[in-house]
PDB file of N, CA and C in Angstrom:
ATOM      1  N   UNK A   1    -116.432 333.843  -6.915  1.00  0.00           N
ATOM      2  CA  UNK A   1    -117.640 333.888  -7.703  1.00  0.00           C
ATOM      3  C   UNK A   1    -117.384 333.384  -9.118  1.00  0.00           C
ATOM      4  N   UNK A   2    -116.507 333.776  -9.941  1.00  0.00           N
ATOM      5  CA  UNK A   2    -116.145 333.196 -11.235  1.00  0.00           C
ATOM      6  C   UNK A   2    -115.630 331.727 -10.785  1.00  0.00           C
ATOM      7  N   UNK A   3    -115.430 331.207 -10.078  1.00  0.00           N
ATOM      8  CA  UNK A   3    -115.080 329.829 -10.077  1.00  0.00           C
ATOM      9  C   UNK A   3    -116.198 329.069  -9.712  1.00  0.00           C
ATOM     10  N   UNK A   4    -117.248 329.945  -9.062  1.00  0.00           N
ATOM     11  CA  UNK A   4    -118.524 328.868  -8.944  1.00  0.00           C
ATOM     12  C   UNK A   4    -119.552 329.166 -10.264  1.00  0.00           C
ATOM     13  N   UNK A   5    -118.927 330.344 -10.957  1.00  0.00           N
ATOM     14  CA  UNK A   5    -119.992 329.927 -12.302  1.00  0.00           C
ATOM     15  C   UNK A   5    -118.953 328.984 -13.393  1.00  0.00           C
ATOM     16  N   UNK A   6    -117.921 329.399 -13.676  1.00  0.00           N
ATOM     17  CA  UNK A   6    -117.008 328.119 -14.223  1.00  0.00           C
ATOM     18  C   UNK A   6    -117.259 326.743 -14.372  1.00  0.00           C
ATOM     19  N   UNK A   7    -117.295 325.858 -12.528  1.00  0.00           N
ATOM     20  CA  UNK A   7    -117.888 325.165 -12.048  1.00  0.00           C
ATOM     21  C   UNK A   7    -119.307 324.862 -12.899  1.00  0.00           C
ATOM     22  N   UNK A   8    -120.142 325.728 -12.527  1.00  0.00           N
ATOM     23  CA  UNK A   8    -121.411 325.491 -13.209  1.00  0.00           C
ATOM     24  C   UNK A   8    -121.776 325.559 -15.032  1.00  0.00           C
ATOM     25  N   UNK A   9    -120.741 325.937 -15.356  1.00  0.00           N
ATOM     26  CA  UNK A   9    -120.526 326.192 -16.844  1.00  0.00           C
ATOM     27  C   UNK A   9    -120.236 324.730 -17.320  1.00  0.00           C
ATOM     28  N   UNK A  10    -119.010 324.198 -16.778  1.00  0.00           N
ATOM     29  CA  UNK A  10    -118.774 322.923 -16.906  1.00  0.00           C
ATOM     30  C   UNK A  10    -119.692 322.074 -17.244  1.00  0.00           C
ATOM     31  N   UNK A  11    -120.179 321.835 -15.867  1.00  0.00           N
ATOM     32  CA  UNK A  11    -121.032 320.848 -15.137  1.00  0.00           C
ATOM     33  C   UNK A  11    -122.184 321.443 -16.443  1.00  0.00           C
ATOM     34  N   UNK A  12    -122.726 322.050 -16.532  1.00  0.00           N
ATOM     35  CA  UNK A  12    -123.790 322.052 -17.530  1.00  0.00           C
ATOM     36  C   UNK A  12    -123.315 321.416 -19.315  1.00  0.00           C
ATOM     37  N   UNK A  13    -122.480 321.907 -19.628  1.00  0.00           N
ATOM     38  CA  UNK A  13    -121.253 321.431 -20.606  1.00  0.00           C
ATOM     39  C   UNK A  13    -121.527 319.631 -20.768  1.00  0.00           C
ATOM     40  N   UNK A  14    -121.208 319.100 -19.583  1.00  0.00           N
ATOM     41  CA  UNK A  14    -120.704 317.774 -19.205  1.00  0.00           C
ATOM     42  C   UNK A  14    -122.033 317.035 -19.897  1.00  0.00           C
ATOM     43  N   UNK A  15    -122.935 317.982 -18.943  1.00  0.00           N
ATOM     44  CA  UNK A  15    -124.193 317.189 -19.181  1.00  0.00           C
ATOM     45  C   UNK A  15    -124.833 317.616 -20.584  1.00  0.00           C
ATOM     46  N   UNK A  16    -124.650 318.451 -21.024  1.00  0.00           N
ATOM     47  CA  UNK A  16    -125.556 318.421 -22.749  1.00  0.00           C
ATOM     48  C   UNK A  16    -124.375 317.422 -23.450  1.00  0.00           C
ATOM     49  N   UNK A  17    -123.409 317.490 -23.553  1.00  0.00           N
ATOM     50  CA  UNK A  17    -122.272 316.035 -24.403  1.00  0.00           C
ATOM     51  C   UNK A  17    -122.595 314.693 -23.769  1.00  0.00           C
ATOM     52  N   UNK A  18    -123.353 314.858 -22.832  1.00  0.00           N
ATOM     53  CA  UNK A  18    -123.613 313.288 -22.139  1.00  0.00           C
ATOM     54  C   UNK A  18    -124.948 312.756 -22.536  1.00  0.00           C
ATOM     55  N   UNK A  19    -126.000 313.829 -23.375  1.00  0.00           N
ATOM     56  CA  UNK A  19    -127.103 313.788 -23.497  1.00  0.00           C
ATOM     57  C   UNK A  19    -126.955 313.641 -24.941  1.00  0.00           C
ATOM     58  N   UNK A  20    -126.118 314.070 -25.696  1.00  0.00           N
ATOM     59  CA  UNK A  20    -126.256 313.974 -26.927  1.00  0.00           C
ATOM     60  C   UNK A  20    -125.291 313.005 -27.190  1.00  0.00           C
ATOM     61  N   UNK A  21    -124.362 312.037 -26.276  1.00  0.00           N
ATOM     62  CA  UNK A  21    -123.928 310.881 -26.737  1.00  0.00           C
ATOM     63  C   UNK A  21    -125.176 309.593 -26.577  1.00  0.00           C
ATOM     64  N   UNK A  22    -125.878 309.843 -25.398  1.00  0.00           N
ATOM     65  CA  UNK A  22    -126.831 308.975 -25.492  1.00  0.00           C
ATOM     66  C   UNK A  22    -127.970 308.840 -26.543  1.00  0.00           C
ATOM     67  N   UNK A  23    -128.298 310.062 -27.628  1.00  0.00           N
ATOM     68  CA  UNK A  23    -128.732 310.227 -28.650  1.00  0.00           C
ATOM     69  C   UNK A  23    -128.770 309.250 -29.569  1.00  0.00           C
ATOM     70  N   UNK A  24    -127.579 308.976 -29.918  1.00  0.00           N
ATOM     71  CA  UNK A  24    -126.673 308.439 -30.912  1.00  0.00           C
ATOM     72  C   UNK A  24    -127.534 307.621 -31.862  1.00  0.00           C
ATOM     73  N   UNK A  25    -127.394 306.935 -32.598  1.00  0.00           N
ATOM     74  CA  UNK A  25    -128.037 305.905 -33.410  1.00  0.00           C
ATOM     75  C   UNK A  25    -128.168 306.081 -34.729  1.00  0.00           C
ATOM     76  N   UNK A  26    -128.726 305.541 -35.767  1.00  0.00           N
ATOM     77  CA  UNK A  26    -130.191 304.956 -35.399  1.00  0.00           C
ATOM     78  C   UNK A  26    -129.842 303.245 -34.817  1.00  0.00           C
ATOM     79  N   UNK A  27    -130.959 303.123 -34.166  1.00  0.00           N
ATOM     80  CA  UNK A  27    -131.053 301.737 -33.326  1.00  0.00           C
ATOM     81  C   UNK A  27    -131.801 300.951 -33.791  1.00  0.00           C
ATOM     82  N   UNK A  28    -131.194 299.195 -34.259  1.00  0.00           N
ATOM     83  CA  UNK A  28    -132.669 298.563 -34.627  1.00  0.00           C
ATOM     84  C   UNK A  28    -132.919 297.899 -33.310  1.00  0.00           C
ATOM     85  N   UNK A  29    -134.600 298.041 -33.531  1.00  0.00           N
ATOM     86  CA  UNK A  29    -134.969 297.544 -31.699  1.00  0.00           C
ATOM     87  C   UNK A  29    -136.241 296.413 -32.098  1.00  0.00           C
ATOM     88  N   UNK A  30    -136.561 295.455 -30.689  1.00  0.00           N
ATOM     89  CA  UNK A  30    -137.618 294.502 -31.006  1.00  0.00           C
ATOM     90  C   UNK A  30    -138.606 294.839 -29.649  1.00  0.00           C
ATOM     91  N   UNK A  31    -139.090 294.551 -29.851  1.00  0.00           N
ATOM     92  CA  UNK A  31    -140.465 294.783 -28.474  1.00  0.00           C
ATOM     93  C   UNK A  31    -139.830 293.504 -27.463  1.00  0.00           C
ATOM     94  N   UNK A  32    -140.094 293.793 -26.199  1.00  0.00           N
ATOM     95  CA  UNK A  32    -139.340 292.688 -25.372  1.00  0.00           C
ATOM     96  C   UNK A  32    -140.193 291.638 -25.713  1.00  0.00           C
ATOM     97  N   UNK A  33    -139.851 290.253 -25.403  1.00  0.00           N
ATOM     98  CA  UNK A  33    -140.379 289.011 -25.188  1.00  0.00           C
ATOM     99  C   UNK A  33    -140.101 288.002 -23.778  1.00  0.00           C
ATOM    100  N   UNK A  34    -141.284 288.150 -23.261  1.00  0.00           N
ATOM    101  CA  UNK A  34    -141.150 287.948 -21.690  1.00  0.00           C
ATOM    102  C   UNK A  34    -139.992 286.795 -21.412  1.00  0.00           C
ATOM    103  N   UNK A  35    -138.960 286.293 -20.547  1.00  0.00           N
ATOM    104  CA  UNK A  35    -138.279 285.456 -20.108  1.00  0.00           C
ATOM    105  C   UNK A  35    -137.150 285.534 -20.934  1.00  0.00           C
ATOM    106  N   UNK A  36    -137.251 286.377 -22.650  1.00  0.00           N
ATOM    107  CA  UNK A  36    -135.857 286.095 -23.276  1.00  0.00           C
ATOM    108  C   UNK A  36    -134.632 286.058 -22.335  1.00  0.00           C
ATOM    109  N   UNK A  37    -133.570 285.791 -22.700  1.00  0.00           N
ATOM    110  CA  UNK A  37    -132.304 285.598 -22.057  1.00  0.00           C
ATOM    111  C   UNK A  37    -130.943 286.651 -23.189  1.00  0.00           C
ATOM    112  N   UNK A  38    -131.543 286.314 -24.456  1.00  0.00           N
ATOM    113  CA  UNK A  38    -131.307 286.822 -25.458  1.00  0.00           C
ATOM    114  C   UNK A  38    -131.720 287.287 -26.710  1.00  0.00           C
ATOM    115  N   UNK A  39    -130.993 287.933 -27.498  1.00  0.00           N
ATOM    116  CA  UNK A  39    -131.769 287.829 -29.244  1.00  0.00           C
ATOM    117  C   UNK A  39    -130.842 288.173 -29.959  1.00  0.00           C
ATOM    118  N   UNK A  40    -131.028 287.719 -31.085  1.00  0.00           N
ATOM    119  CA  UNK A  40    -130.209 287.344 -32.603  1.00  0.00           C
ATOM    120  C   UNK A  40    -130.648 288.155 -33.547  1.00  0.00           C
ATOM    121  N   UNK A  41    -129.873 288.736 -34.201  1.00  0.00           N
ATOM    122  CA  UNK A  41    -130.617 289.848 -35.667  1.00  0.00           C
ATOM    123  C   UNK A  41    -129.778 289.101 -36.791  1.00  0.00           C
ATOM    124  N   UNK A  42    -130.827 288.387 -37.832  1.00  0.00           N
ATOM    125  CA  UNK A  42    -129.724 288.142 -39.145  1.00  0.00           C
ATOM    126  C   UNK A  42    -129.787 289.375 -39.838  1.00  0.00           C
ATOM    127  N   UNK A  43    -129.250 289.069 -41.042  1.00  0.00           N
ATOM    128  CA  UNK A  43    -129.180 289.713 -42.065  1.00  0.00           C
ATOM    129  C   UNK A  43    -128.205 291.176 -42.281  1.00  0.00           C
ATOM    130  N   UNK A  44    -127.300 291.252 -41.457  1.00  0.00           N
ATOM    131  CA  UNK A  44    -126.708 292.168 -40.818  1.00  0.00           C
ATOM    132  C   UNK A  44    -125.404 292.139 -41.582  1.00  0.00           C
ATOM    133  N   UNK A  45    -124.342 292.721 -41.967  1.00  0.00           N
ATOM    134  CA  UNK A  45    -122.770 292.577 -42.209  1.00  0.00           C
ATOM    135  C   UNK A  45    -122.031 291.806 -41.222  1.00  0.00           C
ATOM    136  N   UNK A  46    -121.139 290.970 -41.194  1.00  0.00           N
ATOM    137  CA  UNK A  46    -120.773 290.296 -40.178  1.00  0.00           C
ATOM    138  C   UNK A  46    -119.835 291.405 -39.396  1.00  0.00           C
ATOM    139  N   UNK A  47    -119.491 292.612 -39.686  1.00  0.00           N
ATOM    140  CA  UNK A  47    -119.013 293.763 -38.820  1.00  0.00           C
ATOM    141  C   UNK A  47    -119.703 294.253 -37.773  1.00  0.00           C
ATOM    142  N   UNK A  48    -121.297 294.204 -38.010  1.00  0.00           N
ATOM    143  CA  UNK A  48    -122.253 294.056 -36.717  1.00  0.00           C
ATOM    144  C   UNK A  48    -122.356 293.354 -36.141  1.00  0.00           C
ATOM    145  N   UNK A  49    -121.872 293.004 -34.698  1.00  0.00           N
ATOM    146  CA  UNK A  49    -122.343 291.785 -33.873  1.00  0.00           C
ATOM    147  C   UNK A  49    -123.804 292.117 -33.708  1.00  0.00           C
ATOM    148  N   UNK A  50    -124.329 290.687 -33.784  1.00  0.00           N
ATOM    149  CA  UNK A  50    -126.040 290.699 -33.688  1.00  0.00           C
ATOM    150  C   UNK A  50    -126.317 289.502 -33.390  1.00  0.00           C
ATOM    151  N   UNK A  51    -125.281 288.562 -32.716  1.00  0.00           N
ATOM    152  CA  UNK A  51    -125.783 287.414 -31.917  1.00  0.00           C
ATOM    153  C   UNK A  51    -125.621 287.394 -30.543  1.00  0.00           C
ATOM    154  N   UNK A  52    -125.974 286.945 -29.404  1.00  0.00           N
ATOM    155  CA  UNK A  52    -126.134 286.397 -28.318  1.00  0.00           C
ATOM    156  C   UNK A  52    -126.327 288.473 -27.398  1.00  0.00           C
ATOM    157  N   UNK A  53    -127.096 289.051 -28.184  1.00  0.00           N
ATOM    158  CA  UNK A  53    -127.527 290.166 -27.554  1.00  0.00           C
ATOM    159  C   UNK A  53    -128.327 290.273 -26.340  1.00  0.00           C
ATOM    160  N   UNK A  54    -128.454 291.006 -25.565  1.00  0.00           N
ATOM    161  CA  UNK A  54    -128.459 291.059 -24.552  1.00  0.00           C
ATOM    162  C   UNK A  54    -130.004 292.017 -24.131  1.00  0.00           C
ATOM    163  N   UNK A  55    -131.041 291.575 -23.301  1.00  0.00           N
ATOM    164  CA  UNK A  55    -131.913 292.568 -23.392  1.00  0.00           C
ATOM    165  C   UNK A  55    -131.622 293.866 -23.107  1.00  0.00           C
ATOM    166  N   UNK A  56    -132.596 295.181 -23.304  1.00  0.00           N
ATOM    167  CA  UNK A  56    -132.297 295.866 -23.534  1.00  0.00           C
ATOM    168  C   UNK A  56    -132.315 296.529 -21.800  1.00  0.00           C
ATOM    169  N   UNK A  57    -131.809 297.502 -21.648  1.00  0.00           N
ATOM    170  CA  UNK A  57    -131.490 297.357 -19.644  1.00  0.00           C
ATOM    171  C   UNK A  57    -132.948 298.286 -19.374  1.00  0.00           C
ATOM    172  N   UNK A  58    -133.368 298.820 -20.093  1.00  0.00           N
ATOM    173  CA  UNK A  58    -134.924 299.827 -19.653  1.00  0.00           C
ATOM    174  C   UNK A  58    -135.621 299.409 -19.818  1.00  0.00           C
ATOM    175  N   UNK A  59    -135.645 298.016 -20.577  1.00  0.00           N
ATOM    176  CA  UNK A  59    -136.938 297.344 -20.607  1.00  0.00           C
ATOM    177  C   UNK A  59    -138.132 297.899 -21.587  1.00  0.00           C
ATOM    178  N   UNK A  60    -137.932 298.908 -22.120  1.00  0.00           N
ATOM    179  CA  UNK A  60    -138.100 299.598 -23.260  1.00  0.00           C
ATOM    180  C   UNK A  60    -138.414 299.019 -24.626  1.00  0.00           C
ATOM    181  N   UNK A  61    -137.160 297.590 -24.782  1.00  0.00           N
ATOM    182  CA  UNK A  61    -136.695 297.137 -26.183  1.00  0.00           C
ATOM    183  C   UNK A  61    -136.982 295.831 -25.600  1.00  0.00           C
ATOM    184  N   UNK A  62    -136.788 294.687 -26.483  1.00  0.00           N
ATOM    185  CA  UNK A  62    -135.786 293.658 -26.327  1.00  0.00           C
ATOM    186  C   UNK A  62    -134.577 293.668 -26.424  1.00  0.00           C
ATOM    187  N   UNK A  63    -134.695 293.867 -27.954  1.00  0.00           N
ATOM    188  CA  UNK A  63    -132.902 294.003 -28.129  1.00  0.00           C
ATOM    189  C   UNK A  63    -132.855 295.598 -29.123  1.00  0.00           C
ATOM    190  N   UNK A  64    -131.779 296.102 -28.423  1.00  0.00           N
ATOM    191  CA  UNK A  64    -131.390 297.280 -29.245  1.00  0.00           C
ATOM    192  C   UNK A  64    -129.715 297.659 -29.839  1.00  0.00           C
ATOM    193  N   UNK A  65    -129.877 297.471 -31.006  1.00  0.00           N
ATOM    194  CA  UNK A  65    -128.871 297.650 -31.499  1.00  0.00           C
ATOM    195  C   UNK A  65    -128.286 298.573 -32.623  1.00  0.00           C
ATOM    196  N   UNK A  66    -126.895 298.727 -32.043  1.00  0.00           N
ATOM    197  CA  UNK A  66    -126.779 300.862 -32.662  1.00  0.00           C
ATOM    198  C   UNK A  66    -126.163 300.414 -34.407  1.00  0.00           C
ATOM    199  N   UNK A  67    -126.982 300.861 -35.012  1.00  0.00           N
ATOM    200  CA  UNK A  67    -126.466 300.506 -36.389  1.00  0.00           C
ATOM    201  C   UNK A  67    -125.980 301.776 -37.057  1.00  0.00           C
ATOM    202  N   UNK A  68    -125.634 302.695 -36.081  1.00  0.00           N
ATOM    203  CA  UNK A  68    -125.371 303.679 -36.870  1.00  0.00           C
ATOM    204  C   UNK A  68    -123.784 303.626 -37.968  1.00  0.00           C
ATOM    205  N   UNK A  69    -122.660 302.374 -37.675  1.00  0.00           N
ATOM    206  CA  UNK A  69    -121.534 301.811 -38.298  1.00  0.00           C
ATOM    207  C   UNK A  69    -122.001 301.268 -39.682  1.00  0.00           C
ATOM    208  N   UNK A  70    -123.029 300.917 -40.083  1.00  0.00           N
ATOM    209  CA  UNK A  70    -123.611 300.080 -40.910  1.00  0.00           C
ATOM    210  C   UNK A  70    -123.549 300.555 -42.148  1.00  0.00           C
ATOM    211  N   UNK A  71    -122.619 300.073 -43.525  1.00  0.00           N
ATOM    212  CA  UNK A  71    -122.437 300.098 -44.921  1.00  0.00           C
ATOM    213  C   UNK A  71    -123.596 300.607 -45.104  1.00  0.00           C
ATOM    214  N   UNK A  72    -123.617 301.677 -46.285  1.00  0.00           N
ATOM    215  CA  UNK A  72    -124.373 301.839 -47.052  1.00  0.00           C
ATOM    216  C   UNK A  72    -125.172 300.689 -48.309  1.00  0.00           C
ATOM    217  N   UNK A  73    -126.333 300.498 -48.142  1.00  0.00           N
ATOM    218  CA  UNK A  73    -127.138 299.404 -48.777  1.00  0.00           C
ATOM    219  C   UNK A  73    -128.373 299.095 -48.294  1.00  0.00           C
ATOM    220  N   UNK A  74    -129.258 298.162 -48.917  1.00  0.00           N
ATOM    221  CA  UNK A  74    -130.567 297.611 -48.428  1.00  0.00           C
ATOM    222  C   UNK A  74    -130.262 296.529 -47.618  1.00  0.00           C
ATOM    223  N   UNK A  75    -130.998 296.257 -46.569  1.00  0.00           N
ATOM    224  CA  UNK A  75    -130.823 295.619 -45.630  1.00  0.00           C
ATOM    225  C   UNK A  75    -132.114 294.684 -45.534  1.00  0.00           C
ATOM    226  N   UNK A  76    -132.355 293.334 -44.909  1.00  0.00           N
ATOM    227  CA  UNK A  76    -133.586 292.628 -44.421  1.00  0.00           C
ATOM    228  C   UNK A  76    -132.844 291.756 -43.900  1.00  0.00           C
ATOM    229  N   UNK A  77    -133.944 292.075 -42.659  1.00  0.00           N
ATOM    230  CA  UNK A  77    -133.292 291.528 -41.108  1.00  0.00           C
ATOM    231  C   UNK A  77    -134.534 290.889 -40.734  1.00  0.00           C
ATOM    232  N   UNK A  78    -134.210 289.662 -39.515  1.00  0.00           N
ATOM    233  CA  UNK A  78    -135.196 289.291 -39.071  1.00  0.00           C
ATOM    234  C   UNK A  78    -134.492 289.128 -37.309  1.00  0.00           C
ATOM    235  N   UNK A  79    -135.232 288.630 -36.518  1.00  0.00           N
ATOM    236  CA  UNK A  79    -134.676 288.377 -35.162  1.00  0.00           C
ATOM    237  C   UNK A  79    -135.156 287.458 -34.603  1.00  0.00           C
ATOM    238  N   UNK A  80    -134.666 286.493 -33.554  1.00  0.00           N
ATOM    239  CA  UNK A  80    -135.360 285.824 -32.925  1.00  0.00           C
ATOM    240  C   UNK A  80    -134.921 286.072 -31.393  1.00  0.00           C
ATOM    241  N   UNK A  81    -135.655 285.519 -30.204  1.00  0.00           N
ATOM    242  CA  UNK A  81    -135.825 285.475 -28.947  1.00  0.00           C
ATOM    243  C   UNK A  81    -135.221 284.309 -28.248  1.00  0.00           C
ATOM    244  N   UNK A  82    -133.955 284.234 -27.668  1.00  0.00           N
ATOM    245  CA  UNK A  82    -133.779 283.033 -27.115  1.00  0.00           C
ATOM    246  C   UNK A  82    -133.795 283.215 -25.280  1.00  0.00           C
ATOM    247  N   UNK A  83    -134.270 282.109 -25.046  1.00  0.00           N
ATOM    248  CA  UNK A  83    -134.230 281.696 -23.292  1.00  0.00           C
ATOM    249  C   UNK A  83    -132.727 280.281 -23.461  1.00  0.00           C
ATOM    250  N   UNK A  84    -131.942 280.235 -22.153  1.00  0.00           N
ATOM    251  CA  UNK A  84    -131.584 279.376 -22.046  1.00  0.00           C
ATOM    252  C   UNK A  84    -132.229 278.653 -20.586  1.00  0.00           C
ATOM    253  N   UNK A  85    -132.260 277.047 -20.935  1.00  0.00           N
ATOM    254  CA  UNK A  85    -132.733 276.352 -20.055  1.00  0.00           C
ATOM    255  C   UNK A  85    -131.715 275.516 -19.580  1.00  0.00           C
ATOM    256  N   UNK A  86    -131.512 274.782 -18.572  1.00  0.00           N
ATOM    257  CA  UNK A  86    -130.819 274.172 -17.570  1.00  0.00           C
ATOM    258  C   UNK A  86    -130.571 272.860 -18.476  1.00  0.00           C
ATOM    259  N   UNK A  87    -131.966 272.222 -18.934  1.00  0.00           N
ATOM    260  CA  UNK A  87    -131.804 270.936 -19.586  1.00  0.00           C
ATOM    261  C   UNK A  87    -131.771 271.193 -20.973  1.00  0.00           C
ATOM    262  N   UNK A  88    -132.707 272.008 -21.608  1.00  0.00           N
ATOM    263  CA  UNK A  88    -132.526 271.950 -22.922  1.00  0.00           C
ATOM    264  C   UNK A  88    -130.741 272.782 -23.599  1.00  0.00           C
ATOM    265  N   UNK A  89    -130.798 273.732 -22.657  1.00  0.00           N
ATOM    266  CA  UNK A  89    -129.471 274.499 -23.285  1.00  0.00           C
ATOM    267  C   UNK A  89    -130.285 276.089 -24.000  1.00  0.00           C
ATOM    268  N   UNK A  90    -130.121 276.125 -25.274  1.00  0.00           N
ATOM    269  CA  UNK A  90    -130.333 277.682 -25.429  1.00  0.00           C
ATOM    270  C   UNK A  90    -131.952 276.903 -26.489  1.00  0.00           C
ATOM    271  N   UNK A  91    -132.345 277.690 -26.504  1.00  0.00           N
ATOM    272  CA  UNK A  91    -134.163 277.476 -27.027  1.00  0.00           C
ATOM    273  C   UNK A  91    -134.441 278.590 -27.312  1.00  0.00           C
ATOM    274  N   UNK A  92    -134.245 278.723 -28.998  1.00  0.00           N
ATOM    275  CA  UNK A  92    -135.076 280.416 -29.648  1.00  0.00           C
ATOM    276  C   UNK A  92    -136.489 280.329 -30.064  1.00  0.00           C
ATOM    277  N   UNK A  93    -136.900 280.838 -30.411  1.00  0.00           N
ATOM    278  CA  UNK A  93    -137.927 281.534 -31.585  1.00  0.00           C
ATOM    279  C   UNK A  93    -137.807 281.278 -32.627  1.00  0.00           C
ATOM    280  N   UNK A  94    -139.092 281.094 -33.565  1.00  0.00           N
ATOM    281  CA  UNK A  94    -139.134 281.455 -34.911  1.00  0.00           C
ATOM    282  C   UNK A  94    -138.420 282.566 -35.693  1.00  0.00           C
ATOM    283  N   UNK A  95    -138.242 282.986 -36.757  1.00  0.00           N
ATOM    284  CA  UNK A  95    -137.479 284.485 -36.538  1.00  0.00           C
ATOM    285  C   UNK A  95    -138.911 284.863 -36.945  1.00  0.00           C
ATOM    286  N   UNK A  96    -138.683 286.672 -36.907  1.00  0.00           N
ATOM    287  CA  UNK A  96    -139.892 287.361 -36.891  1.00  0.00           C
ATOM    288  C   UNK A  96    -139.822 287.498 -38.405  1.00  0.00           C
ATOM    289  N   UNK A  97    -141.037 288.376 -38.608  1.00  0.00           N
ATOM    290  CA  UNK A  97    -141.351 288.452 -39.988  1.00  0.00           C
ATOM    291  C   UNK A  97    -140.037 289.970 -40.310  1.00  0.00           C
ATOM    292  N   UNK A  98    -140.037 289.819 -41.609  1.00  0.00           N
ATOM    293  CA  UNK A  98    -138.371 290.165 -42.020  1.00  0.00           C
ATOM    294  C   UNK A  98    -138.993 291.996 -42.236  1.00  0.00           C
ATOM    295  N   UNK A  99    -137.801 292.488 -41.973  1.00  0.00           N
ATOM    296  CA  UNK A  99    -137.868 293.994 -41.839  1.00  0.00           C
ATOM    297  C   UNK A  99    -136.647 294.180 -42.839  1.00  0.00           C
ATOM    298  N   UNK A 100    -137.122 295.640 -43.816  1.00  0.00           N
ATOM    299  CA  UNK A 100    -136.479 295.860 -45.079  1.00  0.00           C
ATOM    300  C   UNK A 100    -135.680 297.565 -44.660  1.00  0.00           C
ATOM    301  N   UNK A 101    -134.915 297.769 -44.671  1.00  0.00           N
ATOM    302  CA  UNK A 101    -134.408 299.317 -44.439  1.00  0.00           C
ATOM    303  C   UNK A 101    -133.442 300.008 -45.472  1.00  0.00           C
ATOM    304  N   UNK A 102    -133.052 300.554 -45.821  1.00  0.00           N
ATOM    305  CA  UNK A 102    -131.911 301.062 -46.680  1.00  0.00           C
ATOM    306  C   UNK A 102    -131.316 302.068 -45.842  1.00  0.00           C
ATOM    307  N   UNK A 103    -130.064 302.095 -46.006  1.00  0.00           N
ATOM    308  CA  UNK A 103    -128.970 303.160 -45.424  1.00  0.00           C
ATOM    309  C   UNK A 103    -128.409 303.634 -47.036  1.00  0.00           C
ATOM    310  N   UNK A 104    -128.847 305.188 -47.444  1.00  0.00           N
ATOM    311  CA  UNK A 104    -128.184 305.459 -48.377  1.00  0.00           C
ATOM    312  C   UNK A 104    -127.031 305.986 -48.560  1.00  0.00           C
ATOM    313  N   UNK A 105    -126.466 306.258 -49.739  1.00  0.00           N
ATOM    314  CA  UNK A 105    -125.203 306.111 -49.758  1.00  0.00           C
ATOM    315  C   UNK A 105    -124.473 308.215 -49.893  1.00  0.00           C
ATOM    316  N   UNK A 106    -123.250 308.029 -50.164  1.00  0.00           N
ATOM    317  CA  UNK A 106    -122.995 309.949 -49.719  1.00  0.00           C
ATOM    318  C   UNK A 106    -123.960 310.441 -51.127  1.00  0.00           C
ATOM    319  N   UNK A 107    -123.674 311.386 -51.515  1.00  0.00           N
ATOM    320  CA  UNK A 107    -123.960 311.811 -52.858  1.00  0.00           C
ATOM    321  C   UNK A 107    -122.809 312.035 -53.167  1.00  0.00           C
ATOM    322  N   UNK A 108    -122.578 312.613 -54.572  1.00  0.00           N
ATOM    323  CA  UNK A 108    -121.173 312.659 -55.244  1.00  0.00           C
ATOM    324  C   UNK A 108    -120.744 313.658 -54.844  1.00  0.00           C
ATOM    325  N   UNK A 109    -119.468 313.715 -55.385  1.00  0.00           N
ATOM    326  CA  UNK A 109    -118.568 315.121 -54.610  1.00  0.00           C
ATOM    327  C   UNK A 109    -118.994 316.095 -55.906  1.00  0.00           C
ATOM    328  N   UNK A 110    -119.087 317.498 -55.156  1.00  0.00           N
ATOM    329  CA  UNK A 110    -119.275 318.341 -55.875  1.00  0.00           C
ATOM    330  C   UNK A 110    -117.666 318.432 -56.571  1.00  0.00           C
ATOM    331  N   UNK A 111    -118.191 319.237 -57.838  1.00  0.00           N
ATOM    332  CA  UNK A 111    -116.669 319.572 -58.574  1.00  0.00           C
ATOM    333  C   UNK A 111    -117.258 320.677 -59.196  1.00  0.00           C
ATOM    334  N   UNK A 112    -116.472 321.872 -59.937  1.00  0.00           N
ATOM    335  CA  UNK A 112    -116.386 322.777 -60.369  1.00  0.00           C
ATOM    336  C   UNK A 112    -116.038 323.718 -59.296  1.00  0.00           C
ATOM    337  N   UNK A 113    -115.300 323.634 -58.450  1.00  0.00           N
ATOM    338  CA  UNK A 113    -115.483 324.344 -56.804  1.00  0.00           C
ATOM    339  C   UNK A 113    -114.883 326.134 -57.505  1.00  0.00           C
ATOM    340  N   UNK A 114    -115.312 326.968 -57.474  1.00  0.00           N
ATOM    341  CA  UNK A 114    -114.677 328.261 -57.799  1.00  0.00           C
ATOM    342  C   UNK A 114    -115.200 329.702 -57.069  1.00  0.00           C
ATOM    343  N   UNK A 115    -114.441 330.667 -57.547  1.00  0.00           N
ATOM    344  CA  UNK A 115    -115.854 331.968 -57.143  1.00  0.00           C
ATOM    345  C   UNK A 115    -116.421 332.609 -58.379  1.00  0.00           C
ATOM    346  N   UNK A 116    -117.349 333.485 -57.906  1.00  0.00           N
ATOM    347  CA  UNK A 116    -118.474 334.005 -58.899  1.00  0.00           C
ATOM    348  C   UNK A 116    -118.210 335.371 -58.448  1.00  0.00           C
ATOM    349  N   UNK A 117    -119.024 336.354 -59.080  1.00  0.00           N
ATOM    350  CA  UNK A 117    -119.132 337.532 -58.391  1.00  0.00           C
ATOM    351  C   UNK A 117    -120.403 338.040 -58.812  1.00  0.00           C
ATOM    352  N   UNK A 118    -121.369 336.881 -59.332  1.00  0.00           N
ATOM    353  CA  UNK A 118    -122.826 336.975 -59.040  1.00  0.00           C
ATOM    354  C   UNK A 118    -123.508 336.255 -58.040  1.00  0.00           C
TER     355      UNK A 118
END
């Protein structure tokens, strides 16, 4: 009996850390665009890959991408939609109209660290 609630202790365990890795983010995302093959995000740190992305697998997004690695700073990004074709080769989009975000930065370290006895 303790080894089949163990068992089930686990197994419940497994699954809330599996639920809160899929959490993760924040994500920048685009609305799909029918036939893409791919999509491109500028404006990014070159530490983010944000070219030859991949749609998004739920069909949910176009492209979704986890920026939660991303320097502290203001950001403006734009994206475009590419299809590749047989004859032409790869064929994007315009980019979209530009999106502005900020990731702020820590606050300062506290100092005076002591005790009180009020």
């Amino acid at each position: 009996m303790k080894t089949i609630f163990t068992i089930i202790t686990t197994l419940a365990l497994i699954a809330t850390t599996a639920t809160i890795a899929i959490a993760a983010g924040p994500y920048l995302v685009t609305d799909p665009v029918s036939g893409a093959t791919s999509y491109t995000v500028t404006g990014l740190p070159t530490s983010i890959a944000a070219t030859s992305l991949t749609p998004d697998s739920t069909g949910k997004y176009g492209a979704k991408l986890d920026i939660s690695s991303i320097p502290a700073g203001t950001y403006t990004v734009s994206a475009t939609a590419c299809i590749t074709d047989s004859t032409w080769g790869q064929v994007c989009s315009a980019a979209s109209s530009p999106f502005v975000f900020t990731r702020p930065g820590a606050p300062a370290v506290p100092t005076n660290l002591g005790l009180s006895v009020k």
